[in-house]
N, C-alpha and C. Protein backbone atom coordinates (compact mmCIF):
# COMPACT_ATOMS: atom_id res chain seq x y z
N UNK A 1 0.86 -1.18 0.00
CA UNK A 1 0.00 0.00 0.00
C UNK A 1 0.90 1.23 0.00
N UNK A 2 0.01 2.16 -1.50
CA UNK A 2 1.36 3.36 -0.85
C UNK A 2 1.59 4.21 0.30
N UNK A 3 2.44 4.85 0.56
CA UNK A 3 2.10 6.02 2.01
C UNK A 3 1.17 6.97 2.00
N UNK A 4 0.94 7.32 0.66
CA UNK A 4 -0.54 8.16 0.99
C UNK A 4 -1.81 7.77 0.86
N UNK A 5 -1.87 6.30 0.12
CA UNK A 5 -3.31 5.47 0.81
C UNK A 5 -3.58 4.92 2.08
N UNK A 6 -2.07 4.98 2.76
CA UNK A 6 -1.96 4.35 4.47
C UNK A 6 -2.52 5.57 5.05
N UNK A 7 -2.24 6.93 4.68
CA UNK A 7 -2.08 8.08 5.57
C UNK A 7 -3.78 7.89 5.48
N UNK A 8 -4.18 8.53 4.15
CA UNK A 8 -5.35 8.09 4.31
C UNK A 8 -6.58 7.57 4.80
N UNK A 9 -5.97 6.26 4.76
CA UNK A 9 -6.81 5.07 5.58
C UNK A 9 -7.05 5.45 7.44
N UNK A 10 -5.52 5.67 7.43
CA UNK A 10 -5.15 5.83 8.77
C UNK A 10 -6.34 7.43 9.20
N UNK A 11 -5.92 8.03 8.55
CA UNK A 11 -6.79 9.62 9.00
C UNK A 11 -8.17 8.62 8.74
N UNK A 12 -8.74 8.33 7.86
CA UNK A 12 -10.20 7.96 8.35
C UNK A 12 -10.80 7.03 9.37
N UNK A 13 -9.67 6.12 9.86
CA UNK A 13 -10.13 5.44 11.02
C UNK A 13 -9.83 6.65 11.97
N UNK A 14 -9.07 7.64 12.15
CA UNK A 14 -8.88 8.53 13.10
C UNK A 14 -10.13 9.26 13.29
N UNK A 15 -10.72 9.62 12.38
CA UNK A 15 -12.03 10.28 11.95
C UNK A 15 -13.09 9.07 12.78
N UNK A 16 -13.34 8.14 12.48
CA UNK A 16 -14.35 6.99 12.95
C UNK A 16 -14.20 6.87 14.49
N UNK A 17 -12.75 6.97 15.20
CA UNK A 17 -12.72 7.17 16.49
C UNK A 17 -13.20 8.27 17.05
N UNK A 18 -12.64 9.31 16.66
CA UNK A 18 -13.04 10.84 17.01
C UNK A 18 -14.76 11.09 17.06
N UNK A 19 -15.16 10.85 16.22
CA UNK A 19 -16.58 10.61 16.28
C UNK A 19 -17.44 9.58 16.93
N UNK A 20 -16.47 8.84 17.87
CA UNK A 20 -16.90 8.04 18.76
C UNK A 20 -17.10 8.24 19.78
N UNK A 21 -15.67 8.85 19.99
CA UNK A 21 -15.31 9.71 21.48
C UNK A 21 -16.64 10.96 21.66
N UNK A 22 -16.81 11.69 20.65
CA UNK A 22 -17.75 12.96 20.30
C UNK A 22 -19.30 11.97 21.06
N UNK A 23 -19.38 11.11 20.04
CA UNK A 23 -20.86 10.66 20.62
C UNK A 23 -20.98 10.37 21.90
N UNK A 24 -19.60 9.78 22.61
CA UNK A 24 -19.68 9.63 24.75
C UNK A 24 -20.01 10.97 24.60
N UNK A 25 -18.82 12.00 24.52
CA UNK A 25 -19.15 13.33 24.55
C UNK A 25 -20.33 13.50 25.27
N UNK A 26 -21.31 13.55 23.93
CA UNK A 26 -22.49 13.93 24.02
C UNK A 26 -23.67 13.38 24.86
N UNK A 27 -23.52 11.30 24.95
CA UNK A 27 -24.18 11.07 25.74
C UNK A 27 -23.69 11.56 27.30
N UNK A 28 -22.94 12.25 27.65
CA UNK A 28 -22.64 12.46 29.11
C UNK A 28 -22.86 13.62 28.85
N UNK A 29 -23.01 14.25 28.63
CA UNK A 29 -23.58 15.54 28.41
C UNK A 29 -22.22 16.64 28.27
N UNK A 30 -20.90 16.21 28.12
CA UNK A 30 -19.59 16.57 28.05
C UNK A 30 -19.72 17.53 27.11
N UNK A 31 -20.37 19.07 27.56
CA UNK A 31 -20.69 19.97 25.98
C UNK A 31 -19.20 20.74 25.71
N UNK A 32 -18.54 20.94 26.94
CA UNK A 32 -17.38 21.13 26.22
C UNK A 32 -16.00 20.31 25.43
N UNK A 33 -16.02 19.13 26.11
CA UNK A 33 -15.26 17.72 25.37
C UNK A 33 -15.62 18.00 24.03
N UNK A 34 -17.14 17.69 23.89
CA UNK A 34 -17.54 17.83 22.53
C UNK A 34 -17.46 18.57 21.27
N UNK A 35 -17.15 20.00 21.71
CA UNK A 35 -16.54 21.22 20.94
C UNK A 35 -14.95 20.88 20.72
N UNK A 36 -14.64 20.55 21.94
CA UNK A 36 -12.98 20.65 21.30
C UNK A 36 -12.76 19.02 20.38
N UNK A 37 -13.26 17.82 20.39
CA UNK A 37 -13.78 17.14 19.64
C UNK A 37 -14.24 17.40 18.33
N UNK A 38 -15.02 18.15 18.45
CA UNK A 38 -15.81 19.19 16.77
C UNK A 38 -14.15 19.54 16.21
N UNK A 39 -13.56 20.43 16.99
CA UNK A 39 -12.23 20.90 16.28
C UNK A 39 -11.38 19.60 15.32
N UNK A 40 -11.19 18.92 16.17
CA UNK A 40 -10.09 17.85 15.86
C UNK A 40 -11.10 17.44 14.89
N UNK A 41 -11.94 16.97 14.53
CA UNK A 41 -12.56 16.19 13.44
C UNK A 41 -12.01 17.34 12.20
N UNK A 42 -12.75 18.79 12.26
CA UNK A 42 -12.72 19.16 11.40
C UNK A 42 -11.35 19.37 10.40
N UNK A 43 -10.17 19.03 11.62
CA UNK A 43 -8.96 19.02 11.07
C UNK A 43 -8.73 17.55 10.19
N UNK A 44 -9.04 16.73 10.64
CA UNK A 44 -8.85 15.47 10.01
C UNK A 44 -9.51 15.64 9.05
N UNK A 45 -10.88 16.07 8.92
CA UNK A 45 -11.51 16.20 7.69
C UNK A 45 -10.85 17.06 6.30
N UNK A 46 -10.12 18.26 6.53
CA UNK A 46 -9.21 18.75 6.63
C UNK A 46 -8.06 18.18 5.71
N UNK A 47 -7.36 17.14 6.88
CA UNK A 47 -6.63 16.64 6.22
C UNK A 47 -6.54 15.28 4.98
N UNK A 48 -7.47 14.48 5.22
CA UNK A 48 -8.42 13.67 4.52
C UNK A 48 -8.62 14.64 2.91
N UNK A 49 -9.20 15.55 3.02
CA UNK A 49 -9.47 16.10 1.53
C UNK A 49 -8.23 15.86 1.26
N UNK A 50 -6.98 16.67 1.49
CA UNK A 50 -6.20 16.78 1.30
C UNK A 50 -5.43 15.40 0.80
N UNK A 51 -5.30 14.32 1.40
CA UNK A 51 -4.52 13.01 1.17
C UNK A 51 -5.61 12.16 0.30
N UNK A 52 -6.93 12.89 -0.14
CA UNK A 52 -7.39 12.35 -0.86
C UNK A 52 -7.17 11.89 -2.26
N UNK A 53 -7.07 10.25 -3.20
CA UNK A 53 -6.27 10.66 -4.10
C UNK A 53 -7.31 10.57 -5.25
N UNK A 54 -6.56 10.67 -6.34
CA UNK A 54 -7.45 10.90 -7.40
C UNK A 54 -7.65 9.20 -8.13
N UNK A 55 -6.67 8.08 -7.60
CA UNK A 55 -6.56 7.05 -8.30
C UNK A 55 -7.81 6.08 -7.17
N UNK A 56 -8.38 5.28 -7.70
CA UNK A 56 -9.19 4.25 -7.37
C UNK A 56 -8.38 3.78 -6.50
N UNK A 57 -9.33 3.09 -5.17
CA UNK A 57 -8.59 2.76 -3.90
C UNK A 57 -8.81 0.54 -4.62
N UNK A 58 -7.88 -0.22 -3.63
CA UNK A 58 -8.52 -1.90 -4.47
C UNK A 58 -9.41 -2.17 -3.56
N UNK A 59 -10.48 -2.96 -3.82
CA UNK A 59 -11.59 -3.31 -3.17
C UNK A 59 -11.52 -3.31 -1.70
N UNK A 60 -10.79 -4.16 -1.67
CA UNK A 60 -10.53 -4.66 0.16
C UNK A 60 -10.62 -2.90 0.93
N UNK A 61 -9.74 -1.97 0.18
CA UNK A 61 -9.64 -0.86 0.69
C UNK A 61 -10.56 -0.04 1.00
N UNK A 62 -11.27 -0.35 -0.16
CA UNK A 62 -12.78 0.78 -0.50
C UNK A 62 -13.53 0.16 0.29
N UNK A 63 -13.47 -1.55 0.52
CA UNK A 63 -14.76 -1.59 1.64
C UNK A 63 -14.33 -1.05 3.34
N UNK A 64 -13.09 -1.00 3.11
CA UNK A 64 -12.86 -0.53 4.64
C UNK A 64 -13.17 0.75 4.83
N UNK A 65 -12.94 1.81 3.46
CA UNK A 65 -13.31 3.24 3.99
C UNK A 65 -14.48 3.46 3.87
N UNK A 66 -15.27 2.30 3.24
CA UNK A 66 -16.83 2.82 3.43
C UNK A 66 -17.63 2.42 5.00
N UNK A 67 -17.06 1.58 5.15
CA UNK A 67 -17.42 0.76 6.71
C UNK A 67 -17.14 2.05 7.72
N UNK A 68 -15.98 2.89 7.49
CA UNK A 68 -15.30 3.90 8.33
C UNK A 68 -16.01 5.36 8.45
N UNK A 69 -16.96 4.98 7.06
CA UNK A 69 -17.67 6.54 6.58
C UNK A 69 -19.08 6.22 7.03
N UNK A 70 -19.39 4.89 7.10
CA UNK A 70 -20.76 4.44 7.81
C UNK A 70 -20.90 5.09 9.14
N UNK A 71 -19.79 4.32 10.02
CA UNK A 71 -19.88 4.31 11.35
C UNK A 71 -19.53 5.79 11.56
N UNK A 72 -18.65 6.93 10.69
CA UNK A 72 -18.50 8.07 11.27
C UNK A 72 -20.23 9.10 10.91
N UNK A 73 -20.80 8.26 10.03
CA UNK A 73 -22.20 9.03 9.52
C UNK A 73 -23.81 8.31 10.51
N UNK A 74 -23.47 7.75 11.18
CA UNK A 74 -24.00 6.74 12.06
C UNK A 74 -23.72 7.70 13.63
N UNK A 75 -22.45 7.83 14.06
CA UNK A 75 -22.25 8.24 15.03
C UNK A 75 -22.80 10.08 14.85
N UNK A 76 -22.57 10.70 14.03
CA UNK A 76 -23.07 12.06 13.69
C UNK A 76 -24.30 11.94 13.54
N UNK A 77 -25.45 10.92 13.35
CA UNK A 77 -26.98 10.91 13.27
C UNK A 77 -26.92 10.74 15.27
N UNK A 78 -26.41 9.81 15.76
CA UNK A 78 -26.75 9.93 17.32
C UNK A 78 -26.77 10.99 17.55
N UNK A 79 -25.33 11.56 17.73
CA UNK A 79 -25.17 12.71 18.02
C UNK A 79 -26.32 13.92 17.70
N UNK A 80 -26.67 14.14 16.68
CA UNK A 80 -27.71 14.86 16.32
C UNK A 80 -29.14 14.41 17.11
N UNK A 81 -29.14 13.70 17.46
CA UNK A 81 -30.53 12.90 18.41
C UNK A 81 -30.53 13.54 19.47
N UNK A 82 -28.53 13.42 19.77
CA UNK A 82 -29.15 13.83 21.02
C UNK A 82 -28.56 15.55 21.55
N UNK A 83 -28.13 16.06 20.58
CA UNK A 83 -27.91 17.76 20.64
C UNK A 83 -28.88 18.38 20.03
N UNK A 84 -29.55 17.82 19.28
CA UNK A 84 -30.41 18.67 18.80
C UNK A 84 -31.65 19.11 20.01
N UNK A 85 -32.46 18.12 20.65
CA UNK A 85 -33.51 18.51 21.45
C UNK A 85 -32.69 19.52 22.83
N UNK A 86 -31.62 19.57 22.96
CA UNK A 86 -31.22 20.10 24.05
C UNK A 86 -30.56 21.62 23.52
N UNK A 87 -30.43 21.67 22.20
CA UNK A 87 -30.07 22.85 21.32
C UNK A 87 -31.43 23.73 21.79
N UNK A 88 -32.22 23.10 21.27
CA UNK A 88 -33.65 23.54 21.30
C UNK A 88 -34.24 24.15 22.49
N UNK A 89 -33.78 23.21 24.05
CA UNK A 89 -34.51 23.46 25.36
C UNK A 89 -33.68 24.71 25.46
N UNK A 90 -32.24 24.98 24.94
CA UNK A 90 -31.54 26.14 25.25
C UNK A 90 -32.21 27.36 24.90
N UNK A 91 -32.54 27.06 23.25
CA UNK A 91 -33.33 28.38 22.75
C UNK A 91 -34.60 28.60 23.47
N UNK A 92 -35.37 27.61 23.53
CA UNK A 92 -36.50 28.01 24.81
C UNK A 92 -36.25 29.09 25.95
N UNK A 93 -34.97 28.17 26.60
CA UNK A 93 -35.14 29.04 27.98
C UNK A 93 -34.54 30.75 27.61
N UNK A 94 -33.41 30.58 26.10
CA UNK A 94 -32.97 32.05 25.93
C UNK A 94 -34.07 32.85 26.19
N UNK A 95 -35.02 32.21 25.08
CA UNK A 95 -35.92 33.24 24.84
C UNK A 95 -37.35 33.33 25.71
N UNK A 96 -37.04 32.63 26.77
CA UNK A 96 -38.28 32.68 27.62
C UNK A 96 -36.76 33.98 28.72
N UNK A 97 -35.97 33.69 29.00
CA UNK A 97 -35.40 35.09 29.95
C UNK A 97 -35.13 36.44 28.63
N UNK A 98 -35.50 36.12 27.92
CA UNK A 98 -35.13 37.55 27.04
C UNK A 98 -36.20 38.14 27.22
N UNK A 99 -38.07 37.25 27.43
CA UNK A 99 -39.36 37.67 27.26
C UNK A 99 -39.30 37.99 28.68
N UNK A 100 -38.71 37.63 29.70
CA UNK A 100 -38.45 38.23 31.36
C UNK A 100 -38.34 39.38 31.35
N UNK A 101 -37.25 39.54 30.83
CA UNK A 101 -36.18 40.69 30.94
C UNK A 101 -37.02 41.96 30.56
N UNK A 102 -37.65 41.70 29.12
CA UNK A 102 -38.50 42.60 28.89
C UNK A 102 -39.83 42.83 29.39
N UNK A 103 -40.22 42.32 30.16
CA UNK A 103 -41.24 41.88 31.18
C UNK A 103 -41.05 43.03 32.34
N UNK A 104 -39.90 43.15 32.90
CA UNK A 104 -39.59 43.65 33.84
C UNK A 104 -38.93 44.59 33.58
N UNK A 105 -38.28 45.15 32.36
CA UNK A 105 -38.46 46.49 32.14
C UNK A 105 -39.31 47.46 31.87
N UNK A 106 -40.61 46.73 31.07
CA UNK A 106 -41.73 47.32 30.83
C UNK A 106 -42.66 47.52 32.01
N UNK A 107 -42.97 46.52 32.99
CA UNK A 107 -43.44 46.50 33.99
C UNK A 107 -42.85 46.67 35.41
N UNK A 108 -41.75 46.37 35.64
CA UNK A 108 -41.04 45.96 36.62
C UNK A 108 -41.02 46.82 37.90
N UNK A 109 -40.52 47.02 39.28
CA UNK A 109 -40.54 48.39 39.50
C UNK A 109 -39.54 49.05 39.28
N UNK A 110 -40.10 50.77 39.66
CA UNK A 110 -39.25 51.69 39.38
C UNK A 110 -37.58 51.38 39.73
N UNK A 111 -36.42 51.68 39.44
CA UNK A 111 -35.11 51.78 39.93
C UNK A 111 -35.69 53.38 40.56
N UNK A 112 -35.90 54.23 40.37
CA UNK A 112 -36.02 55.32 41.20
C UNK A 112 -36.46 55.91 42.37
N UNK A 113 -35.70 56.65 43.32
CA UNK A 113 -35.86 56.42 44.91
C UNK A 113 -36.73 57.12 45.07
């Protein structure tokens, strides 16, 4: 195999882990793990374009990077399961203290002695 179908290979199982780690992340509710997680993927992704080649990978190969692109598109649907409804409870509560806030400036009492 040459060195830049290993590098390759190698960056997309790196990718399939990383997005593993991301999904604990997320089931523990680890929201900052998970961001600095987001980073590192996007670098591999990153680098992946990059070592991407233009010549046909041999079978054995191609089924491994599709198995690798499953499980990293598999783990990004969890993930989305389970950031998305809690994305959501966030915007709720923003905007239920933004409708406060203005609540209690319009009504609130005076600041004046």
């Amino acid at each position: 195999m040459t060195l830049n179908r290993q590098q390759l290979l190698s960056t997309y199982d790196g990718l399939a882990r990383t997005t593993g780690h991301m999904l604990n992340a997320a089931q523990s509710g680890d929201w900052d793990k998970l961001i600095g997680l987001e980073k590192d993927c996007a670098a591999l992704i990153a680098r992946m374009s990059a070592l991407e080649a233009e010549d046909s990978l041999p079978e054995n190969l191609r089924d491994r990077k599709a198995a690798m692109i499953r499980k990293v598109l598999a783990d990004d649907a969890a993930i989305r399961d389970i950031t998305e409804p809690w994305l959501q409870q966030l915007g709720a509560m923003l905007s239920s203290n933004g409708r406060e806030r203005r609540l209690l400036r319009a009504y609130g009492p005076s600041r004046e002695n």
